[in-house]
C-alpha atoms as a PDB file:
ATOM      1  CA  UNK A   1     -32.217 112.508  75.341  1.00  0.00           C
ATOM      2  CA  UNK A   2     -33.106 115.858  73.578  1.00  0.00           C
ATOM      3  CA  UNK A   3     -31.110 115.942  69.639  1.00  0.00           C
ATOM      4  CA  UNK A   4     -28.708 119.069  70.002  1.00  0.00           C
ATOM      5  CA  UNK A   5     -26.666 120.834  67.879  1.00  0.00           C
ATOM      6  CA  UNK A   6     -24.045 122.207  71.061  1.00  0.00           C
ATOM      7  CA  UNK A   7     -21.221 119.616  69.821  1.00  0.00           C
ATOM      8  CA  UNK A   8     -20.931 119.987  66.132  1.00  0.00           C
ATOM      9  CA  UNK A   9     -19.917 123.347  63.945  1.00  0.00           C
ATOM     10  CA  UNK A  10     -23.088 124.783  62.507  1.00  0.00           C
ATOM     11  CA  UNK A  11     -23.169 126.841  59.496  1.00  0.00           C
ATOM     12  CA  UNK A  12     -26.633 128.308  58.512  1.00  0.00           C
ATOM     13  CA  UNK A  13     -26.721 129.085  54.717  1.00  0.00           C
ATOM     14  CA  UNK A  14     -29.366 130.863  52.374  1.00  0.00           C
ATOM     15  CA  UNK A  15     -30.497 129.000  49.115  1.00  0.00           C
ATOM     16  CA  UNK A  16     -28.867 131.759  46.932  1.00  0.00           C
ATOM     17  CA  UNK A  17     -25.748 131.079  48.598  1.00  0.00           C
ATOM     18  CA  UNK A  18     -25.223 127.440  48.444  1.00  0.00           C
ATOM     19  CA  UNK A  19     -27.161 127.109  44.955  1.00  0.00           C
ATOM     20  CA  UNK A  20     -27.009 129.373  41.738  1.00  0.00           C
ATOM     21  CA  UNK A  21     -30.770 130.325  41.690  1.00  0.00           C
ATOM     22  CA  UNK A  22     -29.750 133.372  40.502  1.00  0.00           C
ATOM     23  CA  UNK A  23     -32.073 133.406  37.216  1.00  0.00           C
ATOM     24  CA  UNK A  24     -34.975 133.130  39.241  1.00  0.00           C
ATOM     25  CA  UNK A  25     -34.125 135.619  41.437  1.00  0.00           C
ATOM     26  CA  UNK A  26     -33.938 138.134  38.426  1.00  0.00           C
ATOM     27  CA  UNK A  27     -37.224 137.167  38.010  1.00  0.00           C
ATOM     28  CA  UNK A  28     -38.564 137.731  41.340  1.00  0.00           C
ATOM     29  CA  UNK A  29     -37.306 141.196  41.700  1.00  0.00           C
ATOM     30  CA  UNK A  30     -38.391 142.431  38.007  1.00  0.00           C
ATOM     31  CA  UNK A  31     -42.098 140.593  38.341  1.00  0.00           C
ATOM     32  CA  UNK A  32     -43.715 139.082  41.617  1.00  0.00           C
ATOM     33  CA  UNK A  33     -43.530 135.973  44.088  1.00  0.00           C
ATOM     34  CA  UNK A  34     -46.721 134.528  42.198  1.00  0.00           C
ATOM     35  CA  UNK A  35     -44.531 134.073  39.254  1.00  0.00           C
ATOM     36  CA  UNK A  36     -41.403 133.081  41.012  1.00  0.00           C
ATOM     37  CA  UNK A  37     -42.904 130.475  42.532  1.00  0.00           C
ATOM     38  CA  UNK A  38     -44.389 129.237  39.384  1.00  0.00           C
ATOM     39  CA  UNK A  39     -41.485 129.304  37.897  1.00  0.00           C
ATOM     40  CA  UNK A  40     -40.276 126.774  41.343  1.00  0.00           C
ATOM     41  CA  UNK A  41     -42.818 125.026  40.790  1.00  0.00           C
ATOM     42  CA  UNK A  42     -42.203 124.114  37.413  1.00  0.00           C
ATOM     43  CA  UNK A  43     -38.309 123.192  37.932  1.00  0.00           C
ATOM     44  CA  UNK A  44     -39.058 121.287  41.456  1.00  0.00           C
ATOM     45  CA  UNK A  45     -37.038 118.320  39.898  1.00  0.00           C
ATOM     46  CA  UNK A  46     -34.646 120.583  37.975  1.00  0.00           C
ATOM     47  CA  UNK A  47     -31.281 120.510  40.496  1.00  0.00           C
ATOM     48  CA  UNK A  48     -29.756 123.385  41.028  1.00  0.00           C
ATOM     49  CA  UNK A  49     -26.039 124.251  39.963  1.00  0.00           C
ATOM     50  CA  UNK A  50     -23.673 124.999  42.557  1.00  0.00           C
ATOM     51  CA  UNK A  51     -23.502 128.311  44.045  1.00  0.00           C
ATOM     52  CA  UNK A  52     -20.305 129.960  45.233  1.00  0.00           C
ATOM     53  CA  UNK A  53     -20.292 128.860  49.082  1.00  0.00           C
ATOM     54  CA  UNK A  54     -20.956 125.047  47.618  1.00  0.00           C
ATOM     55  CA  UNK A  55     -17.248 123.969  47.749  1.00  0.00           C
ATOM     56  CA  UNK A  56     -17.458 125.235  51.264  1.00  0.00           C
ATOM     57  CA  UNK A  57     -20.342 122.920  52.661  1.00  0.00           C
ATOM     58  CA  UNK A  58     -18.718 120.230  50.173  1.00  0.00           C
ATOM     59  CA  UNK A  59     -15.975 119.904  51.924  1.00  0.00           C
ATOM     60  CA  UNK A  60     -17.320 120.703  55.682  1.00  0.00           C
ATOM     61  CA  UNK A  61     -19.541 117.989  55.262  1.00  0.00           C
ATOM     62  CA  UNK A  62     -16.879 115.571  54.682  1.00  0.00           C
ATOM     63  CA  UNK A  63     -15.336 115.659  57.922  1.00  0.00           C
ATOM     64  CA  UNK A  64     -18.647 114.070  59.284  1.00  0.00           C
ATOM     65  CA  UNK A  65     -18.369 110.028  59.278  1.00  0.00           C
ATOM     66  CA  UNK A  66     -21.227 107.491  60.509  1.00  0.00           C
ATOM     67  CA  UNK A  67     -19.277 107.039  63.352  1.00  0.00           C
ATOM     68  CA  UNK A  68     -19.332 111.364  64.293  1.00  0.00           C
ATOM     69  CA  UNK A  69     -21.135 114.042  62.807  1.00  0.00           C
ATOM     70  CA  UNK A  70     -19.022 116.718  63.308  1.00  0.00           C
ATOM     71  CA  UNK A  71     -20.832 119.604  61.480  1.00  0.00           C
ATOM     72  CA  UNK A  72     -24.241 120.594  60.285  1.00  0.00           C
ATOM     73  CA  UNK A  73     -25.611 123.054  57.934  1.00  0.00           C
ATOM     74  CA  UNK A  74     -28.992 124.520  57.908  1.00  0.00           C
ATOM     75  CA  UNK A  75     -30.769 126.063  55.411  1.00  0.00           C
ATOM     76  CA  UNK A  76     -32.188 129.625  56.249  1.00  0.00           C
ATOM     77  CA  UNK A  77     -33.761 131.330  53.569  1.00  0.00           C
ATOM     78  CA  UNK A  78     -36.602 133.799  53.046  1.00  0.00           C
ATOM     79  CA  UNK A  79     -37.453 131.363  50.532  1.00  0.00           C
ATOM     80  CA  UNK A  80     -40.894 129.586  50.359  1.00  0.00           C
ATOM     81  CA  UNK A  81     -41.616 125.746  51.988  1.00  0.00           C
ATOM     82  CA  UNK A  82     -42.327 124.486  47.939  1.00  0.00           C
ATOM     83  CA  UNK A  83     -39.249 126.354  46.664  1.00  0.00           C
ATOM     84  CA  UNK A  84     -37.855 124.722  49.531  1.00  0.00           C
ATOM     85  CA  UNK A  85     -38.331 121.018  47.949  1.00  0.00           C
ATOM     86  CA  UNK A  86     -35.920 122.184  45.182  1.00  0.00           C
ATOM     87  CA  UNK A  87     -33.236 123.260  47.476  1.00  0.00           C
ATOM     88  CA  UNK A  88     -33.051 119.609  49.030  1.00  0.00           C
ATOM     89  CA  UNK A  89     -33.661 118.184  45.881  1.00  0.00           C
ATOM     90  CA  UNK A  90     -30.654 119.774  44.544  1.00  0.00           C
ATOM     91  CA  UNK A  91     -28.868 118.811  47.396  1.00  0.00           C
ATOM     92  CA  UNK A  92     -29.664 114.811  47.093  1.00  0.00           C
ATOM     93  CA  UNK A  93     -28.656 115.353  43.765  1.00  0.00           C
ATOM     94  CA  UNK A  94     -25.304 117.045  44.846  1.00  0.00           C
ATOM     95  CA  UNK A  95     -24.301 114.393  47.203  1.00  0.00           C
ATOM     96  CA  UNK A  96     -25.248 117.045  49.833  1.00  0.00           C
ATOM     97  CA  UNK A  97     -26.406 115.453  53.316  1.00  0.00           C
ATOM     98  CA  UNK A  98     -28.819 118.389  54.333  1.00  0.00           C
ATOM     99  CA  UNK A  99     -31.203 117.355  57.519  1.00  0.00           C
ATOM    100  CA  UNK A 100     -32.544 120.390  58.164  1.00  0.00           C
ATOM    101  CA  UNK A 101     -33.758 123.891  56.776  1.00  0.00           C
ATOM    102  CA  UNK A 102     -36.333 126.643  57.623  1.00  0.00           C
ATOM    103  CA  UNK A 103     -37.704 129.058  55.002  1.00  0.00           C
ATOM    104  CA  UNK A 104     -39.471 132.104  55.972  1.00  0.00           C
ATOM    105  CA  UNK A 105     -41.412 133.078  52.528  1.00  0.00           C
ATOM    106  CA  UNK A 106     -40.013 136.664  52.693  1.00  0.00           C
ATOM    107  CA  UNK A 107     -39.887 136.957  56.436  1.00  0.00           C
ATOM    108  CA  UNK A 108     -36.113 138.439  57.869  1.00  0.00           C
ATOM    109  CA  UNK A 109     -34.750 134.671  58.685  1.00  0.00           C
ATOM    110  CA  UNK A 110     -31.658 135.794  61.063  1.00  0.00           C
ATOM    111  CA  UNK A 111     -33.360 135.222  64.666  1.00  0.00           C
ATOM    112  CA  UNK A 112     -33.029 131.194  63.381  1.00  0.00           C
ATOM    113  CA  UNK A 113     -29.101 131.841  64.406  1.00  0.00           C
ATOM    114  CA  UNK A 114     -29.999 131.521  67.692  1.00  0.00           C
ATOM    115  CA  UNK A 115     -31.936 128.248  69.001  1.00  0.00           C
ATOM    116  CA  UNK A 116     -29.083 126.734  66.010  1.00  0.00           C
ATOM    117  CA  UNK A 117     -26.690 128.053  67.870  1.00  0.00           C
ATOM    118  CA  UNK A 118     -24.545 129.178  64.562  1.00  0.00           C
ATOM    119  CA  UNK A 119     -20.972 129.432  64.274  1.00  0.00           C
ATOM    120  CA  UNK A 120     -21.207 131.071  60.520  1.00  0.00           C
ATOM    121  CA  UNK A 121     -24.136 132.610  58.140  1.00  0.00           C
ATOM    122  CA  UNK A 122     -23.596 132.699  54.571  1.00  0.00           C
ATOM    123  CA  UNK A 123     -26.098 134.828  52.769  1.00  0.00           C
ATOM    124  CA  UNK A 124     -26.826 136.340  49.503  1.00  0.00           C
ATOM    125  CA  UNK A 125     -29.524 139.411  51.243  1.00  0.00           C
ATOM    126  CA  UNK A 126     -26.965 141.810  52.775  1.00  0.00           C
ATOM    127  CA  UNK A 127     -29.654 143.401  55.193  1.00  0.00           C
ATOM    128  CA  UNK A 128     -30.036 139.526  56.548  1.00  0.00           C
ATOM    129  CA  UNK A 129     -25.928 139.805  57.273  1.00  0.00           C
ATOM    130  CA  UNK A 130     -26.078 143.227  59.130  1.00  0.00           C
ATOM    131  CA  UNK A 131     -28.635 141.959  61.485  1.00  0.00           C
ATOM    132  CA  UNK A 132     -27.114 138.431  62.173  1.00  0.00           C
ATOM    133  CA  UNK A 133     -23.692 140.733  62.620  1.00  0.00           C
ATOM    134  CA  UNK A 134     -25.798 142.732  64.707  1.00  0.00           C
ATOM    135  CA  UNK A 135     -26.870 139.728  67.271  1.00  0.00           C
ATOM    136  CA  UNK A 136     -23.085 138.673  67.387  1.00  0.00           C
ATOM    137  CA  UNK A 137     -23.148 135.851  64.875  1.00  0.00           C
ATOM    138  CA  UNK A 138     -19.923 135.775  62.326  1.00  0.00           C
ATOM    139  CA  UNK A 139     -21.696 136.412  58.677  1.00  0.00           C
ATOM    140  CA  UNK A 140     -20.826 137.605  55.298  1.00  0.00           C
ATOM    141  CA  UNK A 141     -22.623 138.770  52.283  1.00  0.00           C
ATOM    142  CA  UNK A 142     -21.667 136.036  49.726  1.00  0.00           C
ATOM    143  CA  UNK A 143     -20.710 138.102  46.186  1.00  0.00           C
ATOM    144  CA  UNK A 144     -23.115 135.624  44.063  1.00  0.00           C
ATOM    145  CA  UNK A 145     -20.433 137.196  40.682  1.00  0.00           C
ATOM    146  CA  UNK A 146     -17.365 134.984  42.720  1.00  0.00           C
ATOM    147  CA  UNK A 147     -15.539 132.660  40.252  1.00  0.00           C
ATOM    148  CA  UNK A 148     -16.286 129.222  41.790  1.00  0.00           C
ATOM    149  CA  UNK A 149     -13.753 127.836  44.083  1.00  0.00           C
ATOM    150  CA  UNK A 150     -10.784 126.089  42.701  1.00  0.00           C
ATOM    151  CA  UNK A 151     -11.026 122.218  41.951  1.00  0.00           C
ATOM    152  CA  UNK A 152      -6.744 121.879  42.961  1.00  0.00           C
ATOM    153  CA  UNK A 153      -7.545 120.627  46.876  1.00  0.00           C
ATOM    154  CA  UNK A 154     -10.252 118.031  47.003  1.00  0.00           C
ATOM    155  CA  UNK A 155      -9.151 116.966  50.326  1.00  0.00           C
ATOM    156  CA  UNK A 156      -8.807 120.399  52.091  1.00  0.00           C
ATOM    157  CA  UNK A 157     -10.382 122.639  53.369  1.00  0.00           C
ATOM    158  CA  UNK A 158      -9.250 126.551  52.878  1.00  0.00           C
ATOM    159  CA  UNK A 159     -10.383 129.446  54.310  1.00  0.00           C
ATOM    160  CA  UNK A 160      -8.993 132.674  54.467  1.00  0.00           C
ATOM    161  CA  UNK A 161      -9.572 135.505  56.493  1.00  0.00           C
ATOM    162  CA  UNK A 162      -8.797 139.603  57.036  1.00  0.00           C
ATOM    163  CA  UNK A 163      -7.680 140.865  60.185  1.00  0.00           C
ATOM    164  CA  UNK A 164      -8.913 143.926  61.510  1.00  0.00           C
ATOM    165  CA  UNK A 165     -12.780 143.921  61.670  1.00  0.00           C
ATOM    166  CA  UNK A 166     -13.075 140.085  60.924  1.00  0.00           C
ATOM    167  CA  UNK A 167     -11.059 138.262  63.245  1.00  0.00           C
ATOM    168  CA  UNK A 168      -9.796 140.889  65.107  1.00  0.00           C
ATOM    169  CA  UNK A 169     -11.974 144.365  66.107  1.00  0.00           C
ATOM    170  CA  UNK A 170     -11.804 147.386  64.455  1.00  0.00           C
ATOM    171  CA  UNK A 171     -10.245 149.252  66.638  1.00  0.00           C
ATOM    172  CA  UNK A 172      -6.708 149.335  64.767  1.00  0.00           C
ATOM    173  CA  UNK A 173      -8.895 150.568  61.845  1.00  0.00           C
ATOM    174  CA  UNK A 174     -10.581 153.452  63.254  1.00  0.00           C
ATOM    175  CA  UNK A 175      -6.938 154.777  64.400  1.00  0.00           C
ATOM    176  CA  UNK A 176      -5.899 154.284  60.644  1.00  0.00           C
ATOM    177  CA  UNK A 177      -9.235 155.920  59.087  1.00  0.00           C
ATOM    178  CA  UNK A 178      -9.136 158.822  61.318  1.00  0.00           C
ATOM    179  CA  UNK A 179      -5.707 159.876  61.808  1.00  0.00           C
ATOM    180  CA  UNK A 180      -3.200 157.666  58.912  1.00  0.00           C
ATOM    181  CA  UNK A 181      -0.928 154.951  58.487  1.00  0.00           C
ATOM    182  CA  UNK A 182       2.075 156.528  60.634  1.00  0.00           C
ATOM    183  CA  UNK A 183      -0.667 157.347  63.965  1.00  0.00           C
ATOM    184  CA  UNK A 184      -2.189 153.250  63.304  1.00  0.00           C
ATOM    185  CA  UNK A 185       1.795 151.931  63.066  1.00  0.00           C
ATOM    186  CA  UNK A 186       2.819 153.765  66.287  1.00  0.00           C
ATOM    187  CA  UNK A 187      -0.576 152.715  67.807  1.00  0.00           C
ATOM    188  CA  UNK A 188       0.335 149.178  66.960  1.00  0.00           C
ATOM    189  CA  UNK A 189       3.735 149.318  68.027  1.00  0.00           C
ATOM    190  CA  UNK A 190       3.223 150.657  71.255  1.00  0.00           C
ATOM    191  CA  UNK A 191       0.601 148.023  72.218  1.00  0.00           C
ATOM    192  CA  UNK A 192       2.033 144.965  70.240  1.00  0.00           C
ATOM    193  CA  UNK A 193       2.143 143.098  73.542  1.00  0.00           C
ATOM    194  CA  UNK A 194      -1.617 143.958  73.639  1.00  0.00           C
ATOM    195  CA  UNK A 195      -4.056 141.347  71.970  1.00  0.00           C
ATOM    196  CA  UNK A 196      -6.344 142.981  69.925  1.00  0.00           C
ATOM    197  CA  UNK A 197     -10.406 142.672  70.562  1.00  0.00           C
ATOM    198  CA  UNK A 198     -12.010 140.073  69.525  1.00  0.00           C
ATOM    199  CA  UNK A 199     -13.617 140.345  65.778  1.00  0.00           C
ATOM    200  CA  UNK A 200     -16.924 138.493  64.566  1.00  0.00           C
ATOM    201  CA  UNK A 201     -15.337 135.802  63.230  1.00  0.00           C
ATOM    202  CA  UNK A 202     -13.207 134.664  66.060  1.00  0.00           C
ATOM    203  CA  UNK A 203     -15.798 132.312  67.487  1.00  0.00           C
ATOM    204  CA  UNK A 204     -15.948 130.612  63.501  1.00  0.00           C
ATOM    205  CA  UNK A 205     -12.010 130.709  63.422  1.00  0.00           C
ATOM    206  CA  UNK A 206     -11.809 128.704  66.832  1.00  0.00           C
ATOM    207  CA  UNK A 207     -14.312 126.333  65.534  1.00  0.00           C
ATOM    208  CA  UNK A 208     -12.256 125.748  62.781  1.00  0.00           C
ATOM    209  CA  UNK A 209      -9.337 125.107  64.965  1.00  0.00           C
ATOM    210  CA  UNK A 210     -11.143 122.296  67.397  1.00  0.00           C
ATOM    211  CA  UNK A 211     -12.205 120.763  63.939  1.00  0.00           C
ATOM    212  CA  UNK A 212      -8.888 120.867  62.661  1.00  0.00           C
ATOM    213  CA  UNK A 213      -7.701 118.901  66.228  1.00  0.00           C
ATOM    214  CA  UNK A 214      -9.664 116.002  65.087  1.00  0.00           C
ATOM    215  CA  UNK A 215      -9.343 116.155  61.331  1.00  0.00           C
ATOM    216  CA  UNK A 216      -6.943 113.323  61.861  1.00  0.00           C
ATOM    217  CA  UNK A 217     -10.036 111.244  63.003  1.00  0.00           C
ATOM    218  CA  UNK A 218     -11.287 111.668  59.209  1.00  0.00           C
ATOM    219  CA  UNK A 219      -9.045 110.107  56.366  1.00  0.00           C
ATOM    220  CA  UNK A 220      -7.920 112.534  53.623  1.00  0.00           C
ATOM    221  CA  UNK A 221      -9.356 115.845  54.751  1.00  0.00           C
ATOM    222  CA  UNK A 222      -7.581 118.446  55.944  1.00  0.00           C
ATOM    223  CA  UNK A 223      -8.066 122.096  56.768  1.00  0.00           C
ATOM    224  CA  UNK A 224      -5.908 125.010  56.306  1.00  0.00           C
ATOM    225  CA  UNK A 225      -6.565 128.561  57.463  1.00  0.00           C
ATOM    226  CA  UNK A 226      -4.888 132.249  56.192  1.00  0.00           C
ATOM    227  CA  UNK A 227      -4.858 134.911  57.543  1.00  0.00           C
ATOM    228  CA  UNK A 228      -4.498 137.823  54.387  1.00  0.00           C
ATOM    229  CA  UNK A 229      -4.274 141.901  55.217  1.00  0.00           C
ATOM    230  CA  UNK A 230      -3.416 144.936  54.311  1.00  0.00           C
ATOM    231  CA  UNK A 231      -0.909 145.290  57.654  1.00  0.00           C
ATOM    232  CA  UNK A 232       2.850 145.014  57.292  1.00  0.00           C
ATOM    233  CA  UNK A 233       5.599 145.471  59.808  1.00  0.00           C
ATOM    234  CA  UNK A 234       5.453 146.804  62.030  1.00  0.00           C
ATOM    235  CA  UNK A 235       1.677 146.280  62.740  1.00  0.00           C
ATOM    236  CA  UNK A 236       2.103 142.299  61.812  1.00  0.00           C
ATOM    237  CA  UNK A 237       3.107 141.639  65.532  1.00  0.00           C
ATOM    238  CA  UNK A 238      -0.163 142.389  67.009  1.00  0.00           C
ATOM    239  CA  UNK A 239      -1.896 140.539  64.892  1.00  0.00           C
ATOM    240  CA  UNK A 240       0.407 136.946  65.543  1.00  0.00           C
ATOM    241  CA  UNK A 241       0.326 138.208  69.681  1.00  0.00           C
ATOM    242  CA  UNK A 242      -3.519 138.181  69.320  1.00  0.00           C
ATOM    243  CA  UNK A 243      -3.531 134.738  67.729  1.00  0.00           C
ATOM    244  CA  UNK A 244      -1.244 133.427  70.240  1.00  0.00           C
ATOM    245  CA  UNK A 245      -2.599 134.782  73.077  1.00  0.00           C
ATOM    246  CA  UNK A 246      -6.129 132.641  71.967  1.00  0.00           C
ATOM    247  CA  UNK A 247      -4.243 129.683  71.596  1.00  0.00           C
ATOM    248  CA  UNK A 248      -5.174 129.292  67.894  1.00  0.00           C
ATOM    249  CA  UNK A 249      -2.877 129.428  64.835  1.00  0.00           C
ATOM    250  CA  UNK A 250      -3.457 129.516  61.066  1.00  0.00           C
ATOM    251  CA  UNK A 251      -1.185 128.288  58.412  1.00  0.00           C
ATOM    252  CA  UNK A 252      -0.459 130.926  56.647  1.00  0.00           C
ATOM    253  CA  UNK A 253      -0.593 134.745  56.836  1.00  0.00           C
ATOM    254  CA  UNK A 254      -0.169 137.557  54.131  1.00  0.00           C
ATOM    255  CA  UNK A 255       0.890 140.665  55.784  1.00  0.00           C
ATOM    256  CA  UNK A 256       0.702 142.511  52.229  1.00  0.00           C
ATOM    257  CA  UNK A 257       0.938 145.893  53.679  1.00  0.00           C
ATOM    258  CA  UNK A 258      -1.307 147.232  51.044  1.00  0.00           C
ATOM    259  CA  UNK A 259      -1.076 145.491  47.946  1.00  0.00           C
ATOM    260  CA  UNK A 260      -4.094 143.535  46.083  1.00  0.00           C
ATOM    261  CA  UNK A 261      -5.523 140.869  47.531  1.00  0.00           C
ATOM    262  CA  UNK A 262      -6.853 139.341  45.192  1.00  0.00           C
ATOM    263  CA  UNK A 263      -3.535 137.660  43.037  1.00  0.00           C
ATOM    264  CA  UNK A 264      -2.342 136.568  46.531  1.00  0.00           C
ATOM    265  CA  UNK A 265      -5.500 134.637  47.101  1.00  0.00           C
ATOM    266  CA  UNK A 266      -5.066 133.544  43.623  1.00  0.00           C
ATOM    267  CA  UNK A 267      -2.745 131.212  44.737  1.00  0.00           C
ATOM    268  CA  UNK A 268      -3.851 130.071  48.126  1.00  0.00           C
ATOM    269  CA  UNK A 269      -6.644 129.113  46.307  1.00  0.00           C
ATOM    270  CA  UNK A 270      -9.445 128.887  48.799  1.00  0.00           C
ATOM    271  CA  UNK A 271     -12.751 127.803  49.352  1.00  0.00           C
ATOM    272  CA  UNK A 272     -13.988 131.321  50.701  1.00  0.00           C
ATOM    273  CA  UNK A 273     -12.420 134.520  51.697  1.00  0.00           C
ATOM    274  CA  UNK A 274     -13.713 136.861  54.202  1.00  0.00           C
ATOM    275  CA  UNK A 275     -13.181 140.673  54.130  1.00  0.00           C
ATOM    276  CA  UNK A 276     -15.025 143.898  55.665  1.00  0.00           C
ATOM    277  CA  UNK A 277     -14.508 146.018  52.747  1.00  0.00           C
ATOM    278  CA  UNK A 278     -16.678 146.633  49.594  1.00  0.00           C
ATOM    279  CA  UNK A 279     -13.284 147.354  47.925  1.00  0.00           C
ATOM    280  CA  UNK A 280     -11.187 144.239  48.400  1.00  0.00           C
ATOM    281  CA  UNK A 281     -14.371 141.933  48.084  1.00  0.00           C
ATOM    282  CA  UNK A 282     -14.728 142.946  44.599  1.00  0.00           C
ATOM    283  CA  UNK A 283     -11.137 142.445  43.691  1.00  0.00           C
ATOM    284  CA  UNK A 284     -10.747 139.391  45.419  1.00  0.00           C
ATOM    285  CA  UNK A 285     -13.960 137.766  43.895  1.00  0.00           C
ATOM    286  CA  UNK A 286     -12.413 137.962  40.902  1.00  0.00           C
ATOM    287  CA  UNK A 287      -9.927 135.508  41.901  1.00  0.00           C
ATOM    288  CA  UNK A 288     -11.973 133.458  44.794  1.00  0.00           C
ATOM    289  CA  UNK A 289     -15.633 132.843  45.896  1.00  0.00           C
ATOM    290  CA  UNK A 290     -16.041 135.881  48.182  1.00  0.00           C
ATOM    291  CA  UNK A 291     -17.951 137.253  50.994  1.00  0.00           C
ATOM    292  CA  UNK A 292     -18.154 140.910  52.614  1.00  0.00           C
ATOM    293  CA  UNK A 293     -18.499 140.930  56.296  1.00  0.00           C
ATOM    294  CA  UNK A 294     -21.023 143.766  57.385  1.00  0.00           C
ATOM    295  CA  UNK A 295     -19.283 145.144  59.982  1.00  0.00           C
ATOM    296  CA  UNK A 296     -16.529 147.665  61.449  1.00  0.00           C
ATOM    297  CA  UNK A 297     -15.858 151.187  60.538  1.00  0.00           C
ATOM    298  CA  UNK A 298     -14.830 150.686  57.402  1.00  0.00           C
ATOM    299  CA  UNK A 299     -17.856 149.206  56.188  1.00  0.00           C
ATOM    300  CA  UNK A 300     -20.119 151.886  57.931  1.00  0.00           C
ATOM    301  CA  UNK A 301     -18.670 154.546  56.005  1.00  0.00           C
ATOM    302  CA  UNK A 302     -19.242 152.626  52.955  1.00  0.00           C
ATOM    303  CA  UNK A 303     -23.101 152.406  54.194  1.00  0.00           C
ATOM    304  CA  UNK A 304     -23.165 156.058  54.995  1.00  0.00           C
ATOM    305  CA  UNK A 305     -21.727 157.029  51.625  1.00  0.00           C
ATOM    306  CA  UNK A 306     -24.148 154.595  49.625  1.00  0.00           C
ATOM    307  CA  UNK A 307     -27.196 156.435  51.545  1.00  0.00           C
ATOM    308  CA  UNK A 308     -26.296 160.222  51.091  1.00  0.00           C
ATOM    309  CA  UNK A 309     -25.701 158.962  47.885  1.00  0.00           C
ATOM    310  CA  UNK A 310     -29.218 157.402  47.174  1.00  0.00           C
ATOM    311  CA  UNK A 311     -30.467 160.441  49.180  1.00  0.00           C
ATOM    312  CA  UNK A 312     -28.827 162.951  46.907  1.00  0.00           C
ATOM    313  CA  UNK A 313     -29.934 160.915  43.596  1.00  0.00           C
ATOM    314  CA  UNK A 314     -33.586 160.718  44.473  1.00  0.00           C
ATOM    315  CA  UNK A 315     -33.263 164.517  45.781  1.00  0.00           C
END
């Protein structure tokens, strides 16, 4: 019988994103890859310190057991095969169980996502994230400046998500951006009985939730989900309708109604938050390892604005 991936939760991460090789990365982009991978070379036995999505695989990785493997992750990075041997190095040396990776040198690596069949990509190369978005794959630009996750909750799992334009669509958001909070309330209100579209990160969030089933099946661990936006009442009702209506429910949920993220998150403490906007990323990785999620109308106007920007600076 053929090995498969189907049955298991599969999270493809970049090097960058699991492991702080952010040093030699500086080095890459102010000299060239001859001298980057010198310098790989040279610190082939040198492990790695932990990046910020590290606490994340940690503790994914210890729901499998010899008796199940319920989850894999797979290294996809534009790194070289030699710089390659350090990643898995630093791994072993982590107490990380990686089987498998694939490393491009410099090539796009996102059209990996599908024969893996990914339910998450974790990357520090924001083009990489736009294009696995693109192809319908939940992924996030990891904020390589995130304070590492918090040490508290060994033996859970916590993940945090936005609403609109992560779990949900955008569609709420475009009301709001266009015409104003009072036009997205009464938009809300009138279809509260009306789930909301799915968002990228659905299909990782319901993943989650089968995993979460059978955590029971694996001593100690334990996962717990949050759901953290800028809605308040109320637009909240949509949002728990939509939840319900899938059959999948989270622990906790901030309906914050416009105040800062990030002191909130601050004391859910968890292992990665996921937002579409430049805005609340930053704040929140202040707090929390962090990850922007490429996608929606919010964060196409941020693209927009960033390239008539460039265009006006070079003009």
């Amino acid at each position: 019988m053929p090995i498969t991936l189907a049955d298991k939760l599969v999270v493809a991460i970049s090097s960058r994103a699991l492991f702080d090789f952010e040093e030699e990365n500086r080095l890459f982009e102010r000299s060239d890859a001859a001298t980057y991978l010198q310098l790989q070379r040279e610190r082939l036995e040198v492990p790695a310190q932990r990046g910020i999505a590290f606490s994340l695989v940690q503790k994914l990785l210890a729901f499998n057991t010899p008796q199940m493997q319920r989850v894999e992750v797979v290294i996809l990075s534009r790194n070289d095969p030699v710089s390659g041997l350090r990643v898995f190095h630093s791994a072993e040396a982590a107490g990380i169980a990686l089987q498998r990776g694939v490393f491009t040198q410099g090539r796009p690596p996102f059209g990996y996502l599908r024969p893996l069949g990914a339910h998450l990509f974790l990357s520090a190369n924001a083009d990489d994230v736009t294009e696995a978005l693109g192809l319908g794959y939940p992924a996030a630009h990891v904020y390589t400046d995130s304070v590492q996750a918090s040490l508290a909750h060994p033996n859970e799992l916590r993940i945090a998500f936005d609403g609109d334009a992560v779990l949900f669509s955008d569609e709420a958001e475009r009301i709001y951006q266009a015409e104003g909070l009072e036009a997205f309330q009464r938009h809300e209100t009138d279809r509260h009985g009306q789930p909301l579209p799915d968002g990228p990160f659905k299909p990782l969030l319901a993943a989650l939730h089968r995993l979460q089933q059978i955590a029971d099946a694996v001593p100690g661990m334990r996962i717990r989900t949050a759901l953290v936006t800028a809605r308040s009442a109320p637009a909240h009702k949509r949002a728990i309708q939509t939840l319900m209506s899938w059959d999948i429910a989270v622990d906790e949920a901030m309906f914050l109604g416009g105040l800062s993220k990030g002191p909130f998150l601050k004391e859910f403490e968890p292992d990665f938050f996921f937002d579409d906007q430049t805005g609340h990323v930053h704040n929140v990785a202040q707090h929390v390892p962090a990850g922007h999620v490429r996608s929606g109308f919010a964060s196409a106007m941020v693209e927009t604005t960033a390239t008539i920007r460039k265009h006006q600076d070079q003009g």
